[in-house]
Each structure stands twice: as structure tokens, then as C-alpha cells.
Protein backbone atom coordinates (compact mmCIF):
# COMPACT_ATOMS: atom_id res chain seq x y z
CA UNK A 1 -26.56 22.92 27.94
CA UNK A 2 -30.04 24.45 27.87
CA UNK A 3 -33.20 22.81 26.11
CA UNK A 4 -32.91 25.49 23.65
CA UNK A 5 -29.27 24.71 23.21
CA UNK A 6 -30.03 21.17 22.95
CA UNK A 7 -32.65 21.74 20.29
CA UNK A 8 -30.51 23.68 18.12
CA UNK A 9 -27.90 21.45 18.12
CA UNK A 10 -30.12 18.77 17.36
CA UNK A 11 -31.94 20.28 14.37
CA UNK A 12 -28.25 21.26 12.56
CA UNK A 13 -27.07 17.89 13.23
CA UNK A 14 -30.34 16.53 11.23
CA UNK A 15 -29.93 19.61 8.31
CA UNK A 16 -26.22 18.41 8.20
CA UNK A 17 -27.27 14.90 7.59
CA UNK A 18 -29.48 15.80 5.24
CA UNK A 19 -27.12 17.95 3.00
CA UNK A 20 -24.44 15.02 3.53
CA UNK A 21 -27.81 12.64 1.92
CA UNK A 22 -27.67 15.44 -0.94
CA UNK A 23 -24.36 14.97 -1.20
CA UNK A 24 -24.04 11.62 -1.69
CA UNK A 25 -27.40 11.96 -4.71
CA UNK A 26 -25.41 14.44 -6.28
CA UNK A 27 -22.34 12.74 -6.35
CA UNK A 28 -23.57 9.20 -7.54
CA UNK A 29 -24.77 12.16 -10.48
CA UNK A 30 -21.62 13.00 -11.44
CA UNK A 31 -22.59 16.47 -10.00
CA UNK A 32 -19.20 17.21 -8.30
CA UNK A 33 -19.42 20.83 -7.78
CA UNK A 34 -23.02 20.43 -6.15
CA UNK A 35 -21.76 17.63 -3.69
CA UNK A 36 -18.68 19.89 -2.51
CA UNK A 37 -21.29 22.17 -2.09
CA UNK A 38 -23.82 20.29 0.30
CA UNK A 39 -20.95 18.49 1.96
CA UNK A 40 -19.56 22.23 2.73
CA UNK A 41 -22.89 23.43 3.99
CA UNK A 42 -22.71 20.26 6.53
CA UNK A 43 -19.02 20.71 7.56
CA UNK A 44 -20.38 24.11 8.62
CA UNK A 45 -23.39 23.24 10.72
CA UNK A 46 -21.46 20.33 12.20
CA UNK A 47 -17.78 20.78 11.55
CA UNK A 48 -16.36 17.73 14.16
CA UNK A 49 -17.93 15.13 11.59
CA UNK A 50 -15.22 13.49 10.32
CA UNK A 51 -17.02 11.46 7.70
CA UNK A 52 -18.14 15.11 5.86
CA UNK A 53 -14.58 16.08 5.78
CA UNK A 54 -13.51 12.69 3.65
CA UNK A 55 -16.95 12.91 1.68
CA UNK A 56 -15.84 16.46 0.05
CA UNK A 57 -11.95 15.17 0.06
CA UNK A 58 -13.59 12.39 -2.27
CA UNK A 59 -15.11 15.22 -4.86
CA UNK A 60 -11.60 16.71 -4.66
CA UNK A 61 -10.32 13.36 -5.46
CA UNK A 62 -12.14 12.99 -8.16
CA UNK A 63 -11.22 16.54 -9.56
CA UNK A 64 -7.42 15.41 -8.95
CA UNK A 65 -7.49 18.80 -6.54
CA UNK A 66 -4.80 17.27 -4.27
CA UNK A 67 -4.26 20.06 -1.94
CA UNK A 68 -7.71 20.68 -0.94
CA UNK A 69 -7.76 16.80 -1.08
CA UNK A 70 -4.83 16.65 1.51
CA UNK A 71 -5.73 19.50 3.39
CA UNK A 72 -9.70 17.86 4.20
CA UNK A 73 -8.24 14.35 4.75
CA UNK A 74 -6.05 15.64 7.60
CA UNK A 75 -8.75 17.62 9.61
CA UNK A 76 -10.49 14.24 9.24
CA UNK A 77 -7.81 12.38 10.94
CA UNK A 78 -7.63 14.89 13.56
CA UNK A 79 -11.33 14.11 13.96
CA UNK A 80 -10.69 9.87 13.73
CA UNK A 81 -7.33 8.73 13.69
CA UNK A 82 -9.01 5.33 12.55
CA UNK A 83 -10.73 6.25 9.01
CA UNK A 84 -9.46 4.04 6.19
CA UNK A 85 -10.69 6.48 3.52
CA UNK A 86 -9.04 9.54 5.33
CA UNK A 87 -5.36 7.84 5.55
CA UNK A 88 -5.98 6.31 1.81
CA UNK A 89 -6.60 9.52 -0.28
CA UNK A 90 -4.25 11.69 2.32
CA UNK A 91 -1.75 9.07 0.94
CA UNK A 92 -2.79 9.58 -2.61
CA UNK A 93 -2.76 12.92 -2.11
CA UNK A 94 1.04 12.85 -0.74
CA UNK A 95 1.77 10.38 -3.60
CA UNK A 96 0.48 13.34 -6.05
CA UNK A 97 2.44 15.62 -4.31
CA UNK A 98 5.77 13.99 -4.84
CA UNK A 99 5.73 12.71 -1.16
CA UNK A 100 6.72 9.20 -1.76
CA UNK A 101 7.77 8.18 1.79
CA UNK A 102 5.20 9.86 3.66
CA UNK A 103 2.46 9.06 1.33
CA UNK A 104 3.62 5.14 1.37
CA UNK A 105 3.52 5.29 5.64
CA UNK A 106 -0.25 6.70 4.89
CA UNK A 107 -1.42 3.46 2.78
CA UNK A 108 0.29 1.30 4.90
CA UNK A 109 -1.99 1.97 7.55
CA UNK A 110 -4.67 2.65 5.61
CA UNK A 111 -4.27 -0.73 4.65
CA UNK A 112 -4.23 -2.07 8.23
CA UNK A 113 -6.72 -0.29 9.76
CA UNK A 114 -8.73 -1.49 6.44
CA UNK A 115 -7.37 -5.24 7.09
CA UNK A 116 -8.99 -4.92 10.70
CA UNK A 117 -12.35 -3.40 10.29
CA UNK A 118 -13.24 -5.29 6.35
CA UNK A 119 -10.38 -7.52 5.24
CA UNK A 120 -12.70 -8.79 2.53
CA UNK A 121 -13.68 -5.72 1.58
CA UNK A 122 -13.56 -3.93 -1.97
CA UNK A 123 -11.15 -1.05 -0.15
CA UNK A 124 -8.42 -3.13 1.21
CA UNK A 125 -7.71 -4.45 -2.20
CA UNK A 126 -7.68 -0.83 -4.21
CA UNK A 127 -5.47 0.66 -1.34
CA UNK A 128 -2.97 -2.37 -2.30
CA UNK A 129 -2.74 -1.50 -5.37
CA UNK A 130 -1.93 1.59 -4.94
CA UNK A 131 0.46 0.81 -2.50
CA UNK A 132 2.18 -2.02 -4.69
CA UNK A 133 2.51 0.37 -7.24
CA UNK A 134 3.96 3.08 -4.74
CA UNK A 135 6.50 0.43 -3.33
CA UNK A 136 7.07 0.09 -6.95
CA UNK A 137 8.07 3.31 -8.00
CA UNK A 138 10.14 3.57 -5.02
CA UNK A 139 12.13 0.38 -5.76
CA UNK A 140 12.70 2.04 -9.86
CA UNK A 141 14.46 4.74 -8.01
CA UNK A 142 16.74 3.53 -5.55
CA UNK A 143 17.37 0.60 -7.89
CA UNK A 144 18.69 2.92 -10.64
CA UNK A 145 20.97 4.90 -7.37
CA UNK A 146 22.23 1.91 -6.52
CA UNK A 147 23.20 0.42 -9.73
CA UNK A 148 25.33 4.24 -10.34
CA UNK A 149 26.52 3.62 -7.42
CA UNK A 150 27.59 0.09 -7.88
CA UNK A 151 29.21 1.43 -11.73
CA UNK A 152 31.08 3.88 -9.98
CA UNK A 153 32.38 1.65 -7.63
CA UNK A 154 33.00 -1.00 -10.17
CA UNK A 155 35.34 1.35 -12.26
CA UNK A 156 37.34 2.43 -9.27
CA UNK A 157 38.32 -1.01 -8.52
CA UNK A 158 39.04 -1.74 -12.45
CA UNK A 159 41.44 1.92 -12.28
CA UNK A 160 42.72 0.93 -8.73
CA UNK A 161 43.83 -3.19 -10.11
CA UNK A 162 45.10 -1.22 -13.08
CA UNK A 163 47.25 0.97 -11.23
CA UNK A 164 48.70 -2.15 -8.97
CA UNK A 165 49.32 -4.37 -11.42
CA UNK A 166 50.92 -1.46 -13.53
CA UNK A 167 53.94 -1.05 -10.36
CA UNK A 168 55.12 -4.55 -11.65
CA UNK A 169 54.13 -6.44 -8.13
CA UNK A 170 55.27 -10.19 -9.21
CA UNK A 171 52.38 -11.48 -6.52
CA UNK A 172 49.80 -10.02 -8.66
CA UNK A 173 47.25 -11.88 -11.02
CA UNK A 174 47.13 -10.82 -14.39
CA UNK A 175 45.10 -7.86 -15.02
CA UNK A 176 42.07 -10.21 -17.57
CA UNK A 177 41.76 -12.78 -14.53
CA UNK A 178 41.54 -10.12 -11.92
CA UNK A 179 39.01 -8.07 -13.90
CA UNK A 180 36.75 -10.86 -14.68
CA UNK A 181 36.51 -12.43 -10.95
CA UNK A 182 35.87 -8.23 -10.41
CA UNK A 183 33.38 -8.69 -13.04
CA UNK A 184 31.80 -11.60 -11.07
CA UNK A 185 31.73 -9.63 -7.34
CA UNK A 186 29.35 -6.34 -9.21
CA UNK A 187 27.93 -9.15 -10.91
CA UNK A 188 26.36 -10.54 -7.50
CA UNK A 189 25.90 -7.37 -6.11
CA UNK A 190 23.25 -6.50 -8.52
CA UNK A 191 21.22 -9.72 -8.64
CA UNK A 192 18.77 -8.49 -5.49
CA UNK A 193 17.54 -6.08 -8.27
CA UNK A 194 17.07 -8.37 -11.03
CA UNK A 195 13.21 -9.81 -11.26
CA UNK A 196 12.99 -13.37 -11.26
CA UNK A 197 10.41 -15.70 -9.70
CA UNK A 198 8.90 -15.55 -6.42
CA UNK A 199 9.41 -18.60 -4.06
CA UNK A 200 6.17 -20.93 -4.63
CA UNK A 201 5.76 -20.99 -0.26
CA UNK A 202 4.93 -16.95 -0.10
CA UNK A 203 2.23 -17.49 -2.74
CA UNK A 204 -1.40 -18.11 -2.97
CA UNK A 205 -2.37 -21.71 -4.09
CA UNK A 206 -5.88 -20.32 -5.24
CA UNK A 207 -4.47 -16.59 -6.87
CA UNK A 208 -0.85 -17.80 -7.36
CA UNK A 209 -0.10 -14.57 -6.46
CA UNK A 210 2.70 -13.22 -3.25
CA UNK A 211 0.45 -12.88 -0.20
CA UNK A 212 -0.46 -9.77 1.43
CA UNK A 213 -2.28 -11.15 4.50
CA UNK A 214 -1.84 -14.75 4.53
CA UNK A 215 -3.96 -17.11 7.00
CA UNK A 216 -3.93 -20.99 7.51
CA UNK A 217 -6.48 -23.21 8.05
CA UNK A 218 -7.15 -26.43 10.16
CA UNK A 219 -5.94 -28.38 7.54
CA UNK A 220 -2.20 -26.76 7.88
CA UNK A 221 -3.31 -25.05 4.32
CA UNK A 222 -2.20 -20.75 3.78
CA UNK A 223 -4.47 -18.68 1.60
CA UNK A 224 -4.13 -15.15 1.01
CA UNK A 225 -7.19 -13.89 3.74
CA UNK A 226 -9.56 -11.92 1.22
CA UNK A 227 -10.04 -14.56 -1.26
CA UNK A 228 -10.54 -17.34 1.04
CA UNK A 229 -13.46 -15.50 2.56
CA UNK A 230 -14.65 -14.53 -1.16
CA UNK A 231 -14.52 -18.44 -1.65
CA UNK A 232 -16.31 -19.43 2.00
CA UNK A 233 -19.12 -16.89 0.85
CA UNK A 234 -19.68 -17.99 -2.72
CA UNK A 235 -19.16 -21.12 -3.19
CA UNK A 236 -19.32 -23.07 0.47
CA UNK A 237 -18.04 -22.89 4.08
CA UNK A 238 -14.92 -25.76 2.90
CA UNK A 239 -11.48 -25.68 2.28
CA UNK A 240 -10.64 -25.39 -1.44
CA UNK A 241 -8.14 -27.94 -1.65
CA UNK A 242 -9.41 -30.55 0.90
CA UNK A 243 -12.55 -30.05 0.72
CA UNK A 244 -12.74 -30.05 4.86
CA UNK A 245 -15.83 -27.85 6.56
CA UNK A 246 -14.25 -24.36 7.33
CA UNK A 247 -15.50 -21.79 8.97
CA UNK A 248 -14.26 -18.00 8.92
CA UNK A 249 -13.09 -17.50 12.69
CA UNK A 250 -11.20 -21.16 11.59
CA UNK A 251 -8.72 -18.54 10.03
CA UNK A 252 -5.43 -17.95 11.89
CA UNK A 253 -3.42 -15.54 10.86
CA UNK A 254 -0.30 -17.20 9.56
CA UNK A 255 2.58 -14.38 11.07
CA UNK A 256 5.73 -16.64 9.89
CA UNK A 257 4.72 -16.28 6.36
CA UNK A 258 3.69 -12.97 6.70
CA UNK A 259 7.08 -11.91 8.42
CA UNK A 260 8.62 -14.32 5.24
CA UNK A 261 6.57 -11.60 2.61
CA UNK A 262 7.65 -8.77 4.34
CA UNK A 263 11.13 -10.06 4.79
CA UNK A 264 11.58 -10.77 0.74
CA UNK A 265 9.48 -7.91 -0.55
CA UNK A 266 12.15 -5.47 1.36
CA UNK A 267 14.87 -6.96 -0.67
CA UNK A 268 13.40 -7.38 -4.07
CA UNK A 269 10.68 -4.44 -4.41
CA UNK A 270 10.39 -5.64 -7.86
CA UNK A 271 8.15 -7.90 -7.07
CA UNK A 272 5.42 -5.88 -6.47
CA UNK A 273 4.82 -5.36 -9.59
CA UNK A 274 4.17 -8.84 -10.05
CA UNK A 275 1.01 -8.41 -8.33
């Protein structure tokens, strides 16, 4: 590239930066329409920036424009596969969209690439929540297939016990025994969809809560990883139930318990809810 070349490119690299600056002033303002604008004008002058492209998908976030929204948040991940915002609000977008699945595998990695770069941070706990609440939904829905399922099946067997005992077959129980003990089998078959409480060993001593990404100290103690740094920054480097010196690279991740969430939430969804 030439000097002249080089020079150009350099001074629309600093006008992008600035409008991306005016962006961010007008947006802080409430002045949507003038940050889409300035973070347009620098998406022109330097359109391989992928942190432009997720600054106007946040305007069109917050104008609940989910197309544009989606449509900016995936030339962003072309640009960085890694950018927690990008995956986040193309998730939310998707979610918007009536997406579920897809926009669900977006905030799960959202969430881990946020996990890995901040896992304290304010980010990783709003993408959970939307998450949880996603999971949530999606648990409503195949709950209620399963239960019409499980009715439908439930009254072919009643018809089908109806129809045998009604041949006269000596060998059979009587129809109110057989019926009930039916009763029993649907009965159990339903139960992974009832709420009820979560084991005490997959939740936080400190939140009380199920963990999400659970580490254990020295002391053979598991804390959910977020608010055990919030606590180590706050209020002392020590462990809040022994009171033992800790330090934050102290923290293993705890992968059995972790496996143990993962493991229970994909059988009873309800429970994320409960968080």
C-alpha cells in the first residue's frame, strides 16, 4: 500500500472512531436515531469493525427493530466469532422472531464466551436470565405436548383394559383395580414435570440458588463463580463460610457439579424458573 493509501486509511479509521465516540454521547442521550446515524457513518468508512456493527444492533435493540437487529449482529459475527454482545442480542433477536431453538444455541454461547472473558461481569448474569427464561418457555411447551400425549395414551390403555376385560378372560383383574394401578403408571410418568424442590448439593450456600457455574475452593467448599468473586472483592480475599484466606485463581472449576446441573436441569426445565 502506498503512503497516500496508508494515510487515507488512517484518517477514516480516526473519523470512524470518532463518529462511533458520537455514537456512544448520543446514545447515553437517549438520542437513538442520531446514534444509528453516526454508528452508520462509521460502518461506512470502516465497515470490517465488528464492534460498530453491534453498537447500531444495540439502537435497534432498543427500538425492538429485530430484523435490522439480527441482520447487524450476524455481519458482526462474521467479523468476530467471539463477541458476547453479538451472539446475545442475535439470540434475542431469534427469540423475538419465534426462533426458540436457534435463539437458545445463541445465548448459550453467548453465555460461555461471556463466562471466559468476564465471569463476574454484569453481562453474564443478564444473558442468564434471558436464557433461564428461554429454557423456560421451552419446557411450558413440550411439557403441555407431552402431558396430551401422555392423556391420549392414558385413555387408550383405559379403552384397550375395557375391551379385554369385556371378552370375559377369567385371568383378568377387575376392571377398578386395573384402572387405578393404570392410574398410578401416568401418574409417574408425569412427575419429571411437576416443580418441586431442587436438591440442596446443586445449590449455592451464599444465593441458595441452582448453580450456573459452580467452583470449589481449598476448603472442599462450591459457590456459584460470580458471587464468590463479588464477595472476594467487597468484603475480603476469605472463604465465606470458613473464613480461610482465598484467593481468585484458588477457584477450580467444580465440572461434577456442573455436569450434576446440567444433568437435572434437562429433566426438570421447570426449574429455571426458580432462578
Amino acid at each position: 500500500m502506498s503512503p497516500a493509501a496508508d494515510s487515507a486509511a488512517a484518517a477514516s479509521k480516526w473519523q470512524a472512531e470518532l463518529l462511533k465516540q458520537e455514537g456512544n454521547a448520543a446514545f447515553k442521550k437517549g438520542r437513538i436515531s442520531a446514534a444509528i446515524d453516526a454508528y452508520t457513518g462509521a460502518i461506512a468508512l470502516c465497515p470490517k469493525v465488528a464492534v460498530y456493527w453491534t453498537n447500531r444492533a444495540l439502537c435497534y435493540k432498543r427500538r425492538n427493530e429485530w430484523v435490522k437487529l439480527e441482520e447487524d449482529c450476524r455481519m458482526a459475527i462474521q467479523l468476530d466469532n467471539h463477541s458476547v454482545k453479538a451472539h446475545y442480542m442475535l439470540g434475542l433477536a431469534l427469540l423475538n422472531n419465534d426462533e426458540l431453538t436457534e435463539g437458545i444455541k445463541e445465548l448459550y454461547k453467548s453465555l460461555e464466551l461471556g463466562r471466559g472473558a468476564h465471569p463476574a461481569s454484569y453481562m453474564v448474569e443478564e444473558i442468564w436470565k434471558e436464557l433461564a427464561k428461554a429454557k423456560y418457555i421451552e419446557w411450558e411447551g413440550l411439557s403441555r405436548e407431552r402431558a396430551s400425549q401422555l392423556h391420549k395414551l392414558k385413555e387408550a390403555c383405559k379403552e384397550a383394559l375395557r375391551n379385554y376385560n369385556s371378552l370375559g378372560n377369567p385371568a383378568a383383574y377387575a376392571p377398578e383395580e386395573q384402572l387405578n394401578e393404570l392410574e398410578e403408571v401416568f401418574r409417574k410418568a408425569a412427575k419429571t414435570d411437576n416443580p418441586a424442590e431442587v436438591p440442596d448439593h446443586l445449590c449455592c450456600k451464599i444465593t441458595l440458588d441452582v448453580f450456573r457455574d459452580p467452583v470449589i475452593t481449598p476448603s472442599g467448599i462450591t459457590y456459584e463463580r460470580a458471587v464468590l468473586l463479588d464477595h472476594l472483592h467487597r468484603v475480603g480475599k476469605f472463604d465465606p463460610v470458613t473464613r480461610e484466606a482465598l484467593e481468585p485463581h484458588q477457584l477450580v472449576p467444580n465440572l461434577a457439579i456442573k455436569e450434576a446441573v446440567h444433568a437435572f436441569l434437562s429433566e426438570h426445565g421447570w426449574a429455571y424458573r426458580m432462578r
